[in-house]
N, C-alpha and C. Protein backbone atom coordinates (compact mmCIF):
# COMPACT_ATOMS: atom_id res chain seq x y z
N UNK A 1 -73.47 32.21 9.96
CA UNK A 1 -72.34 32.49 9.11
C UNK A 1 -71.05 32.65 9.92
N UNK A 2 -71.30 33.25 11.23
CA UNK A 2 -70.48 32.99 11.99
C UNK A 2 -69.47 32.03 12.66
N UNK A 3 -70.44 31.16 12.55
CA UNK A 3 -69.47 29.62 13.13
C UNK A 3 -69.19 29.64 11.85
N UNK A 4 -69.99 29.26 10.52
CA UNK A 4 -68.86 28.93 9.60
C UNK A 4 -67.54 28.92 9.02
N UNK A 5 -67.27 30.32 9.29
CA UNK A 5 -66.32 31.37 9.05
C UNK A 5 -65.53 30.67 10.32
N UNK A 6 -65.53 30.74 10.88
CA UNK A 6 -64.35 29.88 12.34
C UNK A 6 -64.10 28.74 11.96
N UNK A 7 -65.27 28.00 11.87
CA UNK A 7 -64.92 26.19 11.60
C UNK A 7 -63.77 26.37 9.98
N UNK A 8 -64.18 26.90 9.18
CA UNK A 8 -63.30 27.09 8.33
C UNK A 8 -61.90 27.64 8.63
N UNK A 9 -61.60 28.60 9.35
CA UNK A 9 -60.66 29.07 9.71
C UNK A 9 -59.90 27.89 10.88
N UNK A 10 -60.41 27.42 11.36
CA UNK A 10 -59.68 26.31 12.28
C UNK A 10 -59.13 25.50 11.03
N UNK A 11 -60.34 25.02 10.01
CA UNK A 11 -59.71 23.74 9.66
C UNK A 11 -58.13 24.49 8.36
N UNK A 12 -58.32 25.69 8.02
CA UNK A 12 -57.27 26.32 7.32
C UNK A 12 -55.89 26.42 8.57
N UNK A 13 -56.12 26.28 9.19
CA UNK A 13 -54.91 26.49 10.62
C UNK A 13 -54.63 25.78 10.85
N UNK A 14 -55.24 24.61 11.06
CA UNK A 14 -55.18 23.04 10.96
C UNK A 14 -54.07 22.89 10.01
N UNK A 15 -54.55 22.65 8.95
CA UNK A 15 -53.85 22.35 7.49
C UNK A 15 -52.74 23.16 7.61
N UNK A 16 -52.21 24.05 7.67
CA UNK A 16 -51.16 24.81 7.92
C UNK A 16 -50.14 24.30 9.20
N UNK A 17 -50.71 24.08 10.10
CA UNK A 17 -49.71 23.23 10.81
C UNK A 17 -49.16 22.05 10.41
N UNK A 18 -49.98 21.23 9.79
CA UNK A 18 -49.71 20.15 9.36
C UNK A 18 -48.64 19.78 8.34
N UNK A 19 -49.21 21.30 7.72
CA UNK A 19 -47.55 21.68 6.93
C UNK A 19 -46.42 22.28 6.69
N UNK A 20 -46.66 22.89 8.12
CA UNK A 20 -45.69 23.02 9.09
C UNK A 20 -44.82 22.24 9.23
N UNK A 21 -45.51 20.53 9.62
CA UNK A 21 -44.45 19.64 10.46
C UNK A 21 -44.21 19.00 9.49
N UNK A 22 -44.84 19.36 7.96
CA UNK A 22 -44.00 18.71 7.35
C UNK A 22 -42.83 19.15 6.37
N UNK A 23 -43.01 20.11 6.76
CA UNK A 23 -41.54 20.82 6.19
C UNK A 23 -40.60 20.84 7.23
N UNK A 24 -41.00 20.41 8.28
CA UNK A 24 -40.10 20.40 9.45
C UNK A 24 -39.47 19.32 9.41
N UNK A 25 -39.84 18.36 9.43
CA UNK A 25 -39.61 16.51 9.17
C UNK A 25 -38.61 17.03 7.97
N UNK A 26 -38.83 17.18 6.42
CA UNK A 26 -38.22 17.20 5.67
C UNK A 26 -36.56 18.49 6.05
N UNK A 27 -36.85 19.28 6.66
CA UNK A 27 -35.78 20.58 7.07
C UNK A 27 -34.85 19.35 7.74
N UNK A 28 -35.43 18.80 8.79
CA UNK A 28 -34.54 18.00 9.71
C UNK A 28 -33.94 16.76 9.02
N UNK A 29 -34.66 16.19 7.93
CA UNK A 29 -34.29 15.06 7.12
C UNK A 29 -32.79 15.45 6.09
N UNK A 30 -32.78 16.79 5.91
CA UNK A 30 -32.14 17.27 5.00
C UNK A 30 -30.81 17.90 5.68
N UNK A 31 -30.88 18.28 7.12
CA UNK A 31 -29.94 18.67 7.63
C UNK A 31 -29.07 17.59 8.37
N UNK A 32 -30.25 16.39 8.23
CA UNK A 32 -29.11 14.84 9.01
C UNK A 32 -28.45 14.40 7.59
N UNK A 33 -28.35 14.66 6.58
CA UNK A 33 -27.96 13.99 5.49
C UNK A 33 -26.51 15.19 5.20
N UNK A 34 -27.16 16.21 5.28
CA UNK A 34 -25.66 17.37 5.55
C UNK A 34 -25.02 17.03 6.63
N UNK A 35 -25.21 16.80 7.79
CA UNK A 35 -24.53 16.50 8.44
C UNK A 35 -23.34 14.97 8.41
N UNK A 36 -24.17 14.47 8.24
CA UNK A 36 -23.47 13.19 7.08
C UNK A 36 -22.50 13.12 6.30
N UNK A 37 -22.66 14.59 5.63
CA UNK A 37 -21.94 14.02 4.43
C UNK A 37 -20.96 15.25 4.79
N UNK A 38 -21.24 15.66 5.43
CA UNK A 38 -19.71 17.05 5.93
C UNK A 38 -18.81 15.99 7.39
N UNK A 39 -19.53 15.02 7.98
CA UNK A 39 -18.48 14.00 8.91
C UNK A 39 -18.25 13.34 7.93
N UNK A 40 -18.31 12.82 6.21
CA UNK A 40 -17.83 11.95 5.52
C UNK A 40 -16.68 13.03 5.08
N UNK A 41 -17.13 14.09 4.40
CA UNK A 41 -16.04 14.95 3.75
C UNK A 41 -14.53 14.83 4.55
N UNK A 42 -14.90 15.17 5.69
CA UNK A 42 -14.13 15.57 6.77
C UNK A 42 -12.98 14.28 7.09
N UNK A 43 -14.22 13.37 7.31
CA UNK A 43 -12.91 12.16 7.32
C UNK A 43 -12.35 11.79 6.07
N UNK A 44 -12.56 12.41 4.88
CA UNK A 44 -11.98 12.00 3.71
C UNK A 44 -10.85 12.79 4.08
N UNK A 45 -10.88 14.26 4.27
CA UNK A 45 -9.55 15.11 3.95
C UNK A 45 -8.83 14.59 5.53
N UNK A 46 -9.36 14.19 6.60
CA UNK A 46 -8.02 13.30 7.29
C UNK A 46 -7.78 12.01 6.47
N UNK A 47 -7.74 11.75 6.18
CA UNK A 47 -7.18 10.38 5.61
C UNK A 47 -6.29 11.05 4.80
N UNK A 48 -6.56 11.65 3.70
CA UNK A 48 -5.55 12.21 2.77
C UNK A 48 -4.52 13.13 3.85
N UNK A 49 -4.83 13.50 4.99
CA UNK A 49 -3.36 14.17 5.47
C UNK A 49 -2.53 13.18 6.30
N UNK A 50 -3.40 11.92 6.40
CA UNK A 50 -2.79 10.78 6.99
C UNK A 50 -1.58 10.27 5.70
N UNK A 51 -2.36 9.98 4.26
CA UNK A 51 -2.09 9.49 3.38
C UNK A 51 -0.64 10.41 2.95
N UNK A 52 -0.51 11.71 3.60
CA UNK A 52 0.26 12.60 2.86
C UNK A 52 1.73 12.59 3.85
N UNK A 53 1.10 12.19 5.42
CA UNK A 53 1.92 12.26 6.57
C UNK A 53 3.04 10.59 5.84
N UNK A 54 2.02 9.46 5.69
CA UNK A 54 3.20 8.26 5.16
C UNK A 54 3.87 8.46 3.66
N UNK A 55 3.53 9.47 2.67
CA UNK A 55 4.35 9.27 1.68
C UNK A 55 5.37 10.31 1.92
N UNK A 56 5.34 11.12 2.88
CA UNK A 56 6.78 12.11 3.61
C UNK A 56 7.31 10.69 4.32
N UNK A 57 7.02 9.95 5.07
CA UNK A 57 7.32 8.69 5.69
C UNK A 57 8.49 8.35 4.90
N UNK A 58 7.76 7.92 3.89
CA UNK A 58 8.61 7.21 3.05
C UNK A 58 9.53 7.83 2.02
N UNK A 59 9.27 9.25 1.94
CA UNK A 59 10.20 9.86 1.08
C UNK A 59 11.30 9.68 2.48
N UNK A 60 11.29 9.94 3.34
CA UNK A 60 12.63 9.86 4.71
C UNK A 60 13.13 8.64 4.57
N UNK A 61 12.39 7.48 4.19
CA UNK A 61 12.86 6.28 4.77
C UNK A 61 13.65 6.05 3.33
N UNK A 62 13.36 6.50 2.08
CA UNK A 62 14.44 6.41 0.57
C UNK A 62 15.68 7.44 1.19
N UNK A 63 15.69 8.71 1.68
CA UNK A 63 16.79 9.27 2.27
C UNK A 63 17.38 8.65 3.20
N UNK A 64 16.94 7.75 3.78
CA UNK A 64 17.78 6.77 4.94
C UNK A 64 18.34 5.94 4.30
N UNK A 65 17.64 4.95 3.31
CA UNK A 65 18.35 4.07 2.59
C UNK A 65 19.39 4.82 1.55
N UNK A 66 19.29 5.58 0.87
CA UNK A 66 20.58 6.14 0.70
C UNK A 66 21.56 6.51 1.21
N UNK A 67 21.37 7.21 2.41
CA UNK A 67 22.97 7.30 3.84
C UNK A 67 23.50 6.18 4.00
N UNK A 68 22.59 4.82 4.51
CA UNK A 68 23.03 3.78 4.33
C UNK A 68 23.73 3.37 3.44
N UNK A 69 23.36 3.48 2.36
CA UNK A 69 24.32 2.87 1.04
C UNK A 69 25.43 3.79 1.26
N UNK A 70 25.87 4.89 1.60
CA UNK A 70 26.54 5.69 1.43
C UNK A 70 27.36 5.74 2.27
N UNK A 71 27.11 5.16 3.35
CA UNK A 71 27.94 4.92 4.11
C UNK A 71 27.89 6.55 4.97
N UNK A 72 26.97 7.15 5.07
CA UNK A 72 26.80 8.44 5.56
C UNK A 72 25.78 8.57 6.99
N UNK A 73 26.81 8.01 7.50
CA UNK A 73 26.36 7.58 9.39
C UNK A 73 25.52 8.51 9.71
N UNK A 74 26.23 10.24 9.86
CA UNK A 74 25.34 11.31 10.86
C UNK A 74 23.94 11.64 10.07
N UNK A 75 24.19 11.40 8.59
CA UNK A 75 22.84 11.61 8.34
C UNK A 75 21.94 10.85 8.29
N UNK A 76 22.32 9.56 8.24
CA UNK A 76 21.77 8.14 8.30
C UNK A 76 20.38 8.39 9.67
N UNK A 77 21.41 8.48 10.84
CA UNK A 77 21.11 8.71 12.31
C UNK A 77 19.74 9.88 12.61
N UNK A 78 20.17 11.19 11.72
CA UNK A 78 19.21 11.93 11.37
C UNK A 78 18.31 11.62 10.46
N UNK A 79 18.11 10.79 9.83
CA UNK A 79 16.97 10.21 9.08
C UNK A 79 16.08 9.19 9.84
N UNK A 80 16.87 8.37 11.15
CA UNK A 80 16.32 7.69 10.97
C UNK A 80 15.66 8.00 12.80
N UNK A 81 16.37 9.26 13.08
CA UNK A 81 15.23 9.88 13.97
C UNK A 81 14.03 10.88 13.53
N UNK A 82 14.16 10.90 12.70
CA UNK A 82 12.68 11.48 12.11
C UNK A 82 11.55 10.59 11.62
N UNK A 83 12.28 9.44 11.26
CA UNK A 83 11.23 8.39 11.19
C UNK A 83 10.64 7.36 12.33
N UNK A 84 11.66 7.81 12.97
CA UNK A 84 10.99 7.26 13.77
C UNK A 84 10.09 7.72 14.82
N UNK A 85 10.34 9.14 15.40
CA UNK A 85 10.07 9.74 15.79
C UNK A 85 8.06 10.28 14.56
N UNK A 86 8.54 10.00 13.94
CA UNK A 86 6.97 10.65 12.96
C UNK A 86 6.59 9.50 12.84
N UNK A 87 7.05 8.38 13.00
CA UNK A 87 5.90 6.86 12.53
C UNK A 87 4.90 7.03 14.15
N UNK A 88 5.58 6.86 15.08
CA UNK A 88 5.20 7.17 16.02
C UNK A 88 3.66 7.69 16.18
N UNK A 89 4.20 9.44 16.02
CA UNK A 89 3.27 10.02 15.73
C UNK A 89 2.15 9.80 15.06
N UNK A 90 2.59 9.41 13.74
CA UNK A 90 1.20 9.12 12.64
C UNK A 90 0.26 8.08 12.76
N UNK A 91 1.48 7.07 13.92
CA UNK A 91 0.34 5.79 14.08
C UNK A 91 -0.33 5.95 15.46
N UNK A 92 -0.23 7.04 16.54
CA UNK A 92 -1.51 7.48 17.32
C UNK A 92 -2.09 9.31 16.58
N UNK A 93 -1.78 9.70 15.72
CA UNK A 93 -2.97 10.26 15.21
C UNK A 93 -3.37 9.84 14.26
N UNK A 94 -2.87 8.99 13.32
CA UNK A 94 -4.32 8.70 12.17
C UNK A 94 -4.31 6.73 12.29
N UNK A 95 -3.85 6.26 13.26
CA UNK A 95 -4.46 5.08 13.59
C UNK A 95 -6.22 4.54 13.35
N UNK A 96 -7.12 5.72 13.40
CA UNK A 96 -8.44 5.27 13.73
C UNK A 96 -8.41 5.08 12.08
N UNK A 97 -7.81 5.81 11.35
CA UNK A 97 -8.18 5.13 9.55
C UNK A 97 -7.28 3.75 9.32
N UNK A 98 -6.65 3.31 9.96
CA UNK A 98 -5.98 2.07 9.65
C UNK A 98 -6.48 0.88 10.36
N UNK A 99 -6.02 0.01 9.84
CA UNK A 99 -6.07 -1.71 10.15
C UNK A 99 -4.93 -1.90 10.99
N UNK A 100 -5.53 -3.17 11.88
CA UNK A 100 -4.52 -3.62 12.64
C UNK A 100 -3.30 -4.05 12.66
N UNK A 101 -3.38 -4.49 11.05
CA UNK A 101 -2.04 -4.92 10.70
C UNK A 101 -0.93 -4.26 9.98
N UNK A 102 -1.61 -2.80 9.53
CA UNK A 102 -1.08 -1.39 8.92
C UNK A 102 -0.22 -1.12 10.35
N UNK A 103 -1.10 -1.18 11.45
CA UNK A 103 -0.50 -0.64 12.62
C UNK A 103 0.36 -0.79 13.38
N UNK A 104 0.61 -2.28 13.33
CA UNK A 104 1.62 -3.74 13.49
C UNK A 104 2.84 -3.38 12.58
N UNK A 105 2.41 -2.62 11.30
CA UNK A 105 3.67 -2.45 10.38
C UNK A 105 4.07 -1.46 10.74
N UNK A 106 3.38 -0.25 10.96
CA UNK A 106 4.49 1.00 11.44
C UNK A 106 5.47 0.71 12.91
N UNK A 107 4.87 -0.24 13.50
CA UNK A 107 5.53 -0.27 14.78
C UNK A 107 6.81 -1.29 14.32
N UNK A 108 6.40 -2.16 13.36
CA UNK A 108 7.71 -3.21 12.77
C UNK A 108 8.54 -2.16 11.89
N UNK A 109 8.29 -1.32 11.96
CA UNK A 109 9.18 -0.13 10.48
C UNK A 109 10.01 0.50 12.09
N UNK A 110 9.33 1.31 12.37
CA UNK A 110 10.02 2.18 13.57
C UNK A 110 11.16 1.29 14.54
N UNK A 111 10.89 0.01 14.83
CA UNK A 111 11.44 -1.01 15.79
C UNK A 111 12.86 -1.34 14.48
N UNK A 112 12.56 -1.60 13.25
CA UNK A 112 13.79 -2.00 12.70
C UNK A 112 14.56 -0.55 12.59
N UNK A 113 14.45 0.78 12.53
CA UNK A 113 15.46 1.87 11.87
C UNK A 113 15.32 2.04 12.91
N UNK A 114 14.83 1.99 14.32
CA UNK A 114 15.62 2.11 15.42
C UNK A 114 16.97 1.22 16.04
N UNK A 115 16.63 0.12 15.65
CA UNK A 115 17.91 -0.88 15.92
C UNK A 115 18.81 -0.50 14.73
N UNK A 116 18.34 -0.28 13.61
CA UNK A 116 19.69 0.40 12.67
C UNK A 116 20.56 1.50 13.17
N UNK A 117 19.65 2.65 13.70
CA UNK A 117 20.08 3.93 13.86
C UNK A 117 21.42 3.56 15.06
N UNK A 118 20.67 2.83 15.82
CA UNK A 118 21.68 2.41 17.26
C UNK A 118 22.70 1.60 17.04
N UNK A 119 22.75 1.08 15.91
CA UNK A 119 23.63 0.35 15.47
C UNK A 119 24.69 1.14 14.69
N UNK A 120 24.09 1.63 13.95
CA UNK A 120 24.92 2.87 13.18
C UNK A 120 25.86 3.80 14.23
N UNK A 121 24.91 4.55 15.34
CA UNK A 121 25.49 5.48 15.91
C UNK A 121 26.59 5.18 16.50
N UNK A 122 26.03 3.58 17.86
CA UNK A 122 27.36 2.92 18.21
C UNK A 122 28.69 2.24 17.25
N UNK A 123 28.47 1.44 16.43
CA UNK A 123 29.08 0.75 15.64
C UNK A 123 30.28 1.58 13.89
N UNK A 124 29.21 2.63 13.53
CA UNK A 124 29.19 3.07 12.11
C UNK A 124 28.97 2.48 11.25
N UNK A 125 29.52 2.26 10.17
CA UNK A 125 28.91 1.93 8.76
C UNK A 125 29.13 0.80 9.30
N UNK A 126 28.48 -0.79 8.45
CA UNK A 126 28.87 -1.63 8.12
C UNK A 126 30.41 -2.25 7.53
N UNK A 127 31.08 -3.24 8.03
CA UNK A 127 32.42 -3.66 7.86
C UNK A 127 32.71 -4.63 6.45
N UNK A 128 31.69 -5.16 6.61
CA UNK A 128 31.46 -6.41 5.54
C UNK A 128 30.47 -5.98 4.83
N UNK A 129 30.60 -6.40 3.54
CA UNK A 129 29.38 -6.90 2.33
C UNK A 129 28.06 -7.63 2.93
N UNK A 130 28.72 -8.51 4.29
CA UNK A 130 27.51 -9.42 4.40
C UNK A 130 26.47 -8.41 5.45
N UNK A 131 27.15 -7.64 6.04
CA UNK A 131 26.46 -6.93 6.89
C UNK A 131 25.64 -5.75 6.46
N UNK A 132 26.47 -5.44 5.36
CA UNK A 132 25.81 -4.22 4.75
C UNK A 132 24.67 -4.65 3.45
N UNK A 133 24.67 -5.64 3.39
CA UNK A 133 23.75 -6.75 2.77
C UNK A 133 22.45 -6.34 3.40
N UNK A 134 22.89 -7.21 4.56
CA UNK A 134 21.80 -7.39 5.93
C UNK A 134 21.35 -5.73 6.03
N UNK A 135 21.86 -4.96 6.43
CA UNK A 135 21.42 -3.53 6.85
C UNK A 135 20.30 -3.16 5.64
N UNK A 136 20.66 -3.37 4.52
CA UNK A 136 20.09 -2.87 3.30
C UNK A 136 18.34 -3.47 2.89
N UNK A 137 18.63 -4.73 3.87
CA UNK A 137 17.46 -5.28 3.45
C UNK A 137 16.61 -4.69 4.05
N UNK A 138 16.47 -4.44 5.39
CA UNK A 138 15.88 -4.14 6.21
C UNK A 138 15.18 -2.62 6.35
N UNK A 139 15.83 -1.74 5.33
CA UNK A 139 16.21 -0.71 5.17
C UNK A 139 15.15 -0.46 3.98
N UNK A 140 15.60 -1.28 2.74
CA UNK A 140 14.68 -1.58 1.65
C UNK A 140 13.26 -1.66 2.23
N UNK A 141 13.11 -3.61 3.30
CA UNK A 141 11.65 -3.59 3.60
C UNK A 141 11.06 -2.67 4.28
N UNK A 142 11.95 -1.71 5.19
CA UNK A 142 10.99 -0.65 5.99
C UNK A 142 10.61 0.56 4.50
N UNK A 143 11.23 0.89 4.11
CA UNK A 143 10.49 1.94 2.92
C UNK A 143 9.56 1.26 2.45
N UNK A 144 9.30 0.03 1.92
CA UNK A 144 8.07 -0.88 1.18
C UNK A 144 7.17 -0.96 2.01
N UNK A 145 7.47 -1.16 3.03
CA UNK A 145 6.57 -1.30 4.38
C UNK A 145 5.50 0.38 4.32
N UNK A 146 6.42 1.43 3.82
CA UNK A 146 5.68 2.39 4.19
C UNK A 146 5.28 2.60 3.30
N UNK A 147 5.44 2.69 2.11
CA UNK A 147 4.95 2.61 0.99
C UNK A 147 3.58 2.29 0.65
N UNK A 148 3.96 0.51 1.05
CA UNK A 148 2.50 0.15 0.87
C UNK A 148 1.40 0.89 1.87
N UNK A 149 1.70 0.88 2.82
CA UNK A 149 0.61 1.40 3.74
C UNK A 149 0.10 2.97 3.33
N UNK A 150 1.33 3.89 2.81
CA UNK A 150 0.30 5.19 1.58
C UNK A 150 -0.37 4.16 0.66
N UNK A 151 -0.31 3.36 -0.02
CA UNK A 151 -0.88 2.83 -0.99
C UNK A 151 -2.12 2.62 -0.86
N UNK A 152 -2.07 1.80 0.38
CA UNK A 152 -3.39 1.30 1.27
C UNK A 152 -4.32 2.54 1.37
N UNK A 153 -3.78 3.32 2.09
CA UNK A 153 -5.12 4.69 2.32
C UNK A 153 -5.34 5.31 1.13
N UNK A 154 -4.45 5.54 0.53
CA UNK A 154 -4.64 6.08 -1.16
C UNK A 154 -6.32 5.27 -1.41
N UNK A 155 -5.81 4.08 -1.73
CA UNK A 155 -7.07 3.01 -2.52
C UNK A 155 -8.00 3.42 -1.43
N UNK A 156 -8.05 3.36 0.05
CA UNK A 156 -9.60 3.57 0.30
C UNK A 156 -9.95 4.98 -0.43
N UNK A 157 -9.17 5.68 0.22
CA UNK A 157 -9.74 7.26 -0.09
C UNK A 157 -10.15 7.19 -1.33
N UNK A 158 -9.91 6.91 -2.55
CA UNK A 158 -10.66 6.39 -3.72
C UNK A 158 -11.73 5.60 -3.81
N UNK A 159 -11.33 4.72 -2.99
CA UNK A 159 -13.09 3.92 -3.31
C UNK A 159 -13.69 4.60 -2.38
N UNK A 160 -13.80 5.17 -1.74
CA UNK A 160 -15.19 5.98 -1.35
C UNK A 160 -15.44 7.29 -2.16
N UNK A 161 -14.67 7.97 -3.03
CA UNK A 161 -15.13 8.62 -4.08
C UNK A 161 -15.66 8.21 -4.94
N UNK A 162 -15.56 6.95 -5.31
CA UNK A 162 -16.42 6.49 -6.27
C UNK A 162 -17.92 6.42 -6.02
């Protein structure tokens, strides 16, 4: 009766380990899927402070195009060192959520209201219609420019909520 009582007790200890490792397997299965989905969360809410960093972008770059129209040089100058100075920025910290050609555009946005700003500072307003034409366009495409690119991260950050 003796051995019985053991051989039974092994094979109950047995079985108990066994389900042991399998609540272990499942513990660890369950904590790689949390882990998962808190590096997904996570890069969702950077994107949205990426997404939040270009529509301040572009609220600056509608305050620039208005100085411009306005013919309002020092603030022009101050608008259009903050944009440039923050495109900068936004395109080496939230570069890793963008495309190459998002990235190509902030550097084509920053490169044109820098040649404005320098143009402005040295020069002042525009003399002519045709120039202030020209200034305006450029002025226009850099806000669209930024625009679209909130637009752009907007739509991902949505389709992965879906």
């Amino acid at each position: 009766m003796g051995a019985a009582f053991y051989f039974f007790f092994g094979l109950l200890a047995n079985l108990a380990s066994l389900l042991g490792v399998g609540f272990s397997v499942a513990a660890w299965r369950s904590a790689k899927t949390a882990t998962t989905a808190a590096r997904e969360a996570r890069d969702t809410i950077r994107k949205g402070a990426a997404a939040e960093d270009l529509q301040a972008l572009g609220e600056k770059a509608k305050e620039f195009l208005r100085s411009v129209e306005n013919d309002a040089v020092p603030i022009a100058c101050l608008r259009a060192t903050d944009i440039v100075s923050e495109t900068s920025k936004a395109k080496h910290r939230w570069g890793r959520f963008m495309e190459l050609d998002s990235l190509q555009s902030l550097d084509s946005v920053r490169e044109q209201i820098s040649v404005i700003s320098r143009s402005q500072a040295s020069k002042g307003a525009p003399t002519t219609p045709a120039q202030k034409d020209r200034l305006l366009r450029f002025c226009h495409t850099a806000r669209l420019t930024l625009n679209e690119e909130w637009g752009k991260l907007m739509s991902e950050i949505e389709r992965q909520g879906e």
